[in-house]
PDB file of N, CA and C in Angstrom:
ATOM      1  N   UNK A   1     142.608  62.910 106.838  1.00  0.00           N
ATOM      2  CA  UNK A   1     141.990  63.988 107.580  1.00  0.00           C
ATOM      3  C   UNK A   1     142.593  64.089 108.980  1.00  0.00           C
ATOM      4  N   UNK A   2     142.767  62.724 109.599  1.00  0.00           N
ATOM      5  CA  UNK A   2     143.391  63.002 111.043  1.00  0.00           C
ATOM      6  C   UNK A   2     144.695  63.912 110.709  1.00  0.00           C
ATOM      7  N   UNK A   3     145.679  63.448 109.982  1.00  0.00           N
ATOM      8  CA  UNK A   3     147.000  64.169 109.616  1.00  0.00           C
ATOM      9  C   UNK A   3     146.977  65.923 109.600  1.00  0.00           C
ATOM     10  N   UNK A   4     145.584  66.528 109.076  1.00  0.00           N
ATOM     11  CA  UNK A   4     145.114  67.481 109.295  1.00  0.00           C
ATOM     12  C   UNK A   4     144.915  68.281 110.677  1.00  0.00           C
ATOM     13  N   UNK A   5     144.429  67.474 111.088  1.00  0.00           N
ATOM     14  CA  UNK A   5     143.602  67.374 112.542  1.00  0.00           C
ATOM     15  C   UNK A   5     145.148  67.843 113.405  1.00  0.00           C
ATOM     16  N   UNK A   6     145.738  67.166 113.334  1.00  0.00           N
ATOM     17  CA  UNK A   6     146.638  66.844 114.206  1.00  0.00           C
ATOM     18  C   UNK A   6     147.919  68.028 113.795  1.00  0.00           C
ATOM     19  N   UNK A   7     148.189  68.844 112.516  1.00  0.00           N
ATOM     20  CA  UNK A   7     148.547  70.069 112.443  1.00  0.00           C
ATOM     21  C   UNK A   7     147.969  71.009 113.031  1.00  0.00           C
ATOM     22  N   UNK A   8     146.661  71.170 112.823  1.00  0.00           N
ATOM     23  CA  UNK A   8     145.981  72.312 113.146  1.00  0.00           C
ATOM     24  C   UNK A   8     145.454  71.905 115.016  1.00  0.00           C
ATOM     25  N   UNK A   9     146.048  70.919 115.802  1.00  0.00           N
ATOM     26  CA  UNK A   9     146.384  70.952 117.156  1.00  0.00           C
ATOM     27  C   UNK A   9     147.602  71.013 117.362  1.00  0.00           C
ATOM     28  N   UNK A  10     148.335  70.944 116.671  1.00  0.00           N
ATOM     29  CA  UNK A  10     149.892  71.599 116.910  1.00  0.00           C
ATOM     30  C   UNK A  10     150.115  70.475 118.218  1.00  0.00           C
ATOM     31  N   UNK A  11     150.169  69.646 118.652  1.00  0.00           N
ATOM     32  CA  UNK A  11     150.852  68.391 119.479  1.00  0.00           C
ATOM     33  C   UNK A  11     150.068  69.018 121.036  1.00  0.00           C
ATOM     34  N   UNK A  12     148.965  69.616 120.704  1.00  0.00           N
ATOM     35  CA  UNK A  12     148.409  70.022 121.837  1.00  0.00           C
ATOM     36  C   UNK A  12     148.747  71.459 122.273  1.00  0.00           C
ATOM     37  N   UNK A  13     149.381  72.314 121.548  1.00  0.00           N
ATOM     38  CA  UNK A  13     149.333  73.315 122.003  1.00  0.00           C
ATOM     39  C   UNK A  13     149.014  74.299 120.868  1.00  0.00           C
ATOM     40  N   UNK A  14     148.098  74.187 120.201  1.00  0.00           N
ATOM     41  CA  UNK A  14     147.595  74.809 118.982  1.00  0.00           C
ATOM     42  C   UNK A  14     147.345  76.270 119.830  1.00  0.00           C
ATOM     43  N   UNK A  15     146.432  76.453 120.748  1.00  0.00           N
ATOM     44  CA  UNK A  15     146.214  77.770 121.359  1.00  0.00           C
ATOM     45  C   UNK A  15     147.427  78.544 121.024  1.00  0.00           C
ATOM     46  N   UNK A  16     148.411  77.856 121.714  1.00  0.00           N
ATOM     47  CA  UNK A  16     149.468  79.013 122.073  1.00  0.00           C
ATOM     48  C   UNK A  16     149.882  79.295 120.544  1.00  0.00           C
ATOM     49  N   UNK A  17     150.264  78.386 120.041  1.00  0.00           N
ATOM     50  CA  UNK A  17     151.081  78.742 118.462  1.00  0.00           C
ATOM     51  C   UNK A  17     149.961  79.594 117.120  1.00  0.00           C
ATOM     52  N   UNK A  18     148.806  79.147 117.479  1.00  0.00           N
ATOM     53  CA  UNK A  18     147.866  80.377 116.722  1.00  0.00           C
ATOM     54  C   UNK A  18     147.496  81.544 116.904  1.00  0.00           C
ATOM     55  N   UNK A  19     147.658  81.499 118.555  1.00  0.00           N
ATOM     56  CA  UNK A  19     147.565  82.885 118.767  1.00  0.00           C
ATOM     57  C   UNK A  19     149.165  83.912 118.556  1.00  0.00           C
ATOM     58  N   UNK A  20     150.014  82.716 118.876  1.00  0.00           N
ATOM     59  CA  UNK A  20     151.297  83.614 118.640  1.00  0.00           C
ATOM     60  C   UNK A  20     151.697  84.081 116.864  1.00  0.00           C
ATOM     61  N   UNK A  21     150.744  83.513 115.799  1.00  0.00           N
ATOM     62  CA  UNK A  21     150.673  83.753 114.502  1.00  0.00           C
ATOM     63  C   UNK A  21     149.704  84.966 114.327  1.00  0.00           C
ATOM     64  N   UNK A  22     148.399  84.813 115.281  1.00  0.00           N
ATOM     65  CA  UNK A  22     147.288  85.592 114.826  1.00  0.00           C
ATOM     66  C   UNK A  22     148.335  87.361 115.453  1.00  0.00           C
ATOM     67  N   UNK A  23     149.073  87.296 116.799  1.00  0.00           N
ATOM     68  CA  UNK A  23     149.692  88.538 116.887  1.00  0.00           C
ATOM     69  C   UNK A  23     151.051  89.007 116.245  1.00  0.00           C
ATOM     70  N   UNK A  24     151.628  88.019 115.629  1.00  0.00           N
ATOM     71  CA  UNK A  24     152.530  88.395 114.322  1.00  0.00           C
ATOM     72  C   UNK A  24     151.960  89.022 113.358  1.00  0.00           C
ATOM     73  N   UNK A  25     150.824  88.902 113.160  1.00  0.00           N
ATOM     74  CA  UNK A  25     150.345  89.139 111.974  1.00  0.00           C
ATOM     75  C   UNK A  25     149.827  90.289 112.218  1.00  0.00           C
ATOM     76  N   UNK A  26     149.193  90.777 113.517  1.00  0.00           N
ATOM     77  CA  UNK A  26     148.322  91.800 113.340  1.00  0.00           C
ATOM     78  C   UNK A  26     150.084  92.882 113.518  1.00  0.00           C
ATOM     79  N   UNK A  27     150.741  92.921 114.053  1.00  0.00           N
ATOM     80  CA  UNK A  27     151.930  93.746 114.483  1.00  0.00           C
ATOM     81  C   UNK A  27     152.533  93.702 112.872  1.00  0.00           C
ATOM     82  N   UNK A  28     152.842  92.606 111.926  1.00  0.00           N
ATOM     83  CA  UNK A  28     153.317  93.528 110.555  1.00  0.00           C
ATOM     84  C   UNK A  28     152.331  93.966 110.133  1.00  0.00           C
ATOM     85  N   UNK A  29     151.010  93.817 110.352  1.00  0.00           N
ATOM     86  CA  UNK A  29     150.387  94.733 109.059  1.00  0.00           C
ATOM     87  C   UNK A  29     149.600  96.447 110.238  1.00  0.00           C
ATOM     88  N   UNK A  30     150.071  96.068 111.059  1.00  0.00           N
ATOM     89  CA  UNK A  30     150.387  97.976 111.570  1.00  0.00           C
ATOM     90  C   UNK A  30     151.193  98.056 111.297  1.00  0.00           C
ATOM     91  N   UNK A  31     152.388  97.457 111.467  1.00  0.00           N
ATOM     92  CA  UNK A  31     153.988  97.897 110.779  1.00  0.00           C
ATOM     93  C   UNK A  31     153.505  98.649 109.046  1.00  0.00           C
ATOM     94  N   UNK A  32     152.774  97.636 108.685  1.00  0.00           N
ATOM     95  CA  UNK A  32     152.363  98.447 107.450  1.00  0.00           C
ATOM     96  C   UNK A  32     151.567  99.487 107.306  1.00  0.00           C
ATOM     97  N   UNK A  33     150.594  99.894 107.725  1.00  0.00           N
ATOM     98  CA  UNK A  33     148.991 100.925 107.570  1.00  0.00           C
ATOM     99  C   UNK A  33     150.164 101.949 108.384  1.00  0.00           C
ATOM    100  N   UNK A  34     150.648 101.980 109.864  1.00  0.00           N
ATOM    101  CA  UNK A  34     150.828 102.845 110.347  1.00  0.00           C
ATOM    102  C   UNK A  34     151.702 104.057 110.148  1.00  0.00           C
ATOM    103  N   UNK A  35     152.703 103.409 109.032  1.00  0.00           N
ATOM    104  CA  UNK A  35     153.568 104.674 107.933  1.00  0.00           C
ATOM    105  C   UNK A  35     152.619 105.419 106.895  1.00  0.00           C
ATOM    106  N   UNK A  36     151.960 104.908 106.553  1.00  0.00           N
ATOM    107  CA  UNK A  36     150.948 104.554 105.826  1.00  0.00           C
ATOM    108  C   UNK A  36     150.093 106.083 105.959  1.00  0.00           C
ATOM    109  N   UNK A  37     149.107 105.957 107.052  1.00  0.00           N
ATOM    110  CA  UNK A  37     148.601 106.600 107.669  1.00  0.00           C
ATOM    111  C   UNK A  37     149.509 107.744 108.146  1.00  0.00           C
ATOM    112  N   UNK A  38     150.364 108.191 108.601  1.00  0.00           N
ATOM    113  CA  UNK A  38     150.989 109.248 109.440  1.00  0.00           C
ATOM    114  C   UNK A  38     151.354 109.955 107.915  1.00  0.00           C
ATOM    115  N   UNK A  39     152.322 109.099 106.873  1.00  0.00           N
ATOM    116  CA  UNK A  39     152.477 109.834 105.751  1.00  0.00           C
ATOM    117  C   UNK A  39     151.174 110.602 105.204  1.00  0.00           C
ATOM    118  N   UNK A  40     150.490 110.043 104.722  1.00  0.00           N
ATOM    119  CA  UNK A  40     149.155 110.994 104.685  1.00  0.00           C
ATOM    120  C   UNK A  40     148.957 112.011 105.287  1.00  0.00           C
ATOM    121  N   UNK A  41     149.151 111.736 107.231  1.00  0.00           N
ATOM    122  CA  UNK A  41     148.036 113.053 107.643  1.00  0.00           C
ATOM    123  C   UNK A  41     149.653 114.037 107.643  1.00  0.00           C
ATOM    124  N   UNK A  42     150.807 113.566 107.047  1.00  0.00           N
ATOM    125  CA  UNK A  42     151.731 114.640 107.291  1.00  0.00           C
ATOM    126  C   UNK A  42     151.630 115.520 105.831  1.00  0.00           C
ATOM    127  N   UNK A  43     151.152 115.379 104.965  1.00  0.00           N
ATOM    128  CA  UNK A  43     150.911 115.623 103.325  1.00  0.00           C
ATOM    129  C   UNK A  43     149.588 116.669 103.640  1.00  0.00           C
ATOM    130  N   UNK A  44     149.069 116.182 104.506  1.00  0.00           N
ATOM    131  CA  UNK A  44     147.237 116.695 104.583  1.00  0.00           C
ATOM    132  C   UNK A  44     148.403 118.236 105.212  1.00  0.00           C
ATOM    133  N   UNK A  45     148.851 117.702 106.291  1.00  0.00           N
ATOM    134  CA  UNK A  45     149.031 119.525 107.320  1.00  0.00           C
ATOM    135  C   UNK A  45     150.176 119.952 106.132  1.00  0.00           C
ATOM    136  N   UNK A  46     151.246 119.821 105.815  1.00  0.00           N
ATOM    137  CA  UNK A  46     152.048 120.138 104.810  1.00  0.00           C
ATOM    138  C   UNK A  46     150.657 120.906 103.969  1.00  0.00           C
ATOM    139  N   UNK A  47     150.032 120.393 103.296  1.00  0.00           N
ATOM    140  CA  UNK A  47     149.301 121.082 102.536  1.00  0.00           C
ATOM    141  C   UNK A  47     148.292 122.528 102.725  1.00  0.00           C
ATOM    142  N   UNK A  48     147.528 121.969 104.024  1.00  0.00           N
ATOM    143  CA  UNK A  48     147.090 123.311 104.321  1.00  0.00           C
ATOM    144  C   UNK A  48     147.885 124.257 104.697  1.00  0.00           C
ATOM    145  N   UNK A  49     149.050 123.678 105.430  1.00  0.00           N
ATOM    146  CA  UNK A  49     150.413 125.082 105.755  1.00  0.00           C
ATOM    147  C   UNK A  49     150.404 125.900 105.108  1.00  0.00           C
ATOM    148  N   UNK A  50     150.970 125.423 103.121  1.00  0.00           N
ATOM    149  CA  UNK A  50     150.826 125.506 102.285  1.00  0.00           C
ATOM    150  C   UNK A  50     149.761 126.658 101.669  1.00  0.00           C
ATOM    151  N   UNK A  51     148.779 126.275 101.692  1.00  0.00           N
ATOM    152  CA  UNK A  51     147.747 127.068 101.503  1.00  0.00           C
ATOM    153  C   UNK A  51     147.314 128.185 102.280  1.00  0.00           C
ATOM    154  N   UNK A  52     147.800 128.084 103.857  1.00  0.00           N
ATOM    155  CA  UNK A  52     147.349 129.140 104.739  1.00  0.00           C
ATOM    156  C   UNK A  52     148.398 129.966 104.519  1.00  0.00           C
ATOM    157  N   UNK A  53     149.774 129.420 104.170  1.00  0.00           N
ATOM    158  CA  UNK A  53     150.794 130.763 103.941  1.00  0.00           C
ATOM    159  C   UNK A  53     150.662 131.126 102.634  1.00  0.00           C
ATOM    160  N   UNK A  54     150.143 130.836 101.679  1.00  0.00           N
ATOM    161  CA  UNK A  54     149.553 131.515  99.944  1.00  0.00           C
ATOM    162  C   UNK A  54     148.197 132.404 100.143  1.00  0.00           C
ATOM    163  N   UNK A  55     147.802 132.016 101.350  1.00  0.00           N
ATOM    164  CA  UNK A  55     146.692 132.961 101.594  1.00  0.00           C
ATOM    165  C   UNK A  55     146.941 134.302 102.381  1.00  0.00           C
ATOM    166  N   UNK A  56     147.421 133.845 103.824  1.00  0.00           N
ATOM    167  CA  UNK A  56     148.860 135.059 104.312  1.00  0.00           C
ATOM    168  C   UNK A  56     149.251 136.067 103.533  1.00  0.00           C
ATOM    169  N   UNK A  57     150.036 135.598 102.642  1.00  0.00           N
ATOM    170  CA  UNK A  57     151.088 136.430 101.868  1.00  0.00           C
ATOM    171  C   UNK A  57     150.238 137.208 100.313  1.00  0.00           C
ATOM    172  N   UNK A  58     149.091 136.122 100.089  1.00  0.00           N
ATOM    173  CA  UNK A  58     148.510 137.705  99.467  1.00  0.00           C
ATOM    174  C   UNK A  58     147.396 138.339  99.972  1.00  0.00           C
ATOM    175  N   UNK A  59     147.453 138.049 101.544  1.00  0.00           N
ATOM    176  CA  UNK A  59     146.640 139.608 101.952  1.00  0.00           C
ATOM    177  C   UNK A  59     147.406 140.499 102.142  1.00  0.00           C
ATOM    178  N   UNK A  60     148.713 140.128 102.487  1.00  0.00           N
ATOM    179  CA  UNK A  60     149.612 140.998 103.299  1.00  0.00           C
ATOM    180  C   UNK A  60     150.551 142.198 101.968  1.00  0.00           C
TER     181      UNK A  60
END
């Protein structure tokens, strides 16, 4: 268990090296959601475009 102990204090500087994991981590997984997300809301306006110029063109 000490052998444990003594990873998860990282030789005394566990702070720094978990937090420098906990913000790796949050930065790839926006790297991930944030294509993610923009693709979507670009599909959403693409679409109503879409629809507002099929609506346009047969009033006109």
């Amino acid at each position: 268990m000490d052998a444990f102990y003594e990873f998860l204090n990282m030789g005394g500087y566990a702070f720094y090296v978990w937090t420098s994991y906990a913000t790796a981590a949050v930065v790839l997984i926006a790297n991930l959601i944030a294509p993610m997300r923009l693709r979507r809301k670009l599909l959403l306006d693409l679409n109503r475009k879409a629809r507002r110029e099929l609506r346009n063109d047969a009033q006109a």
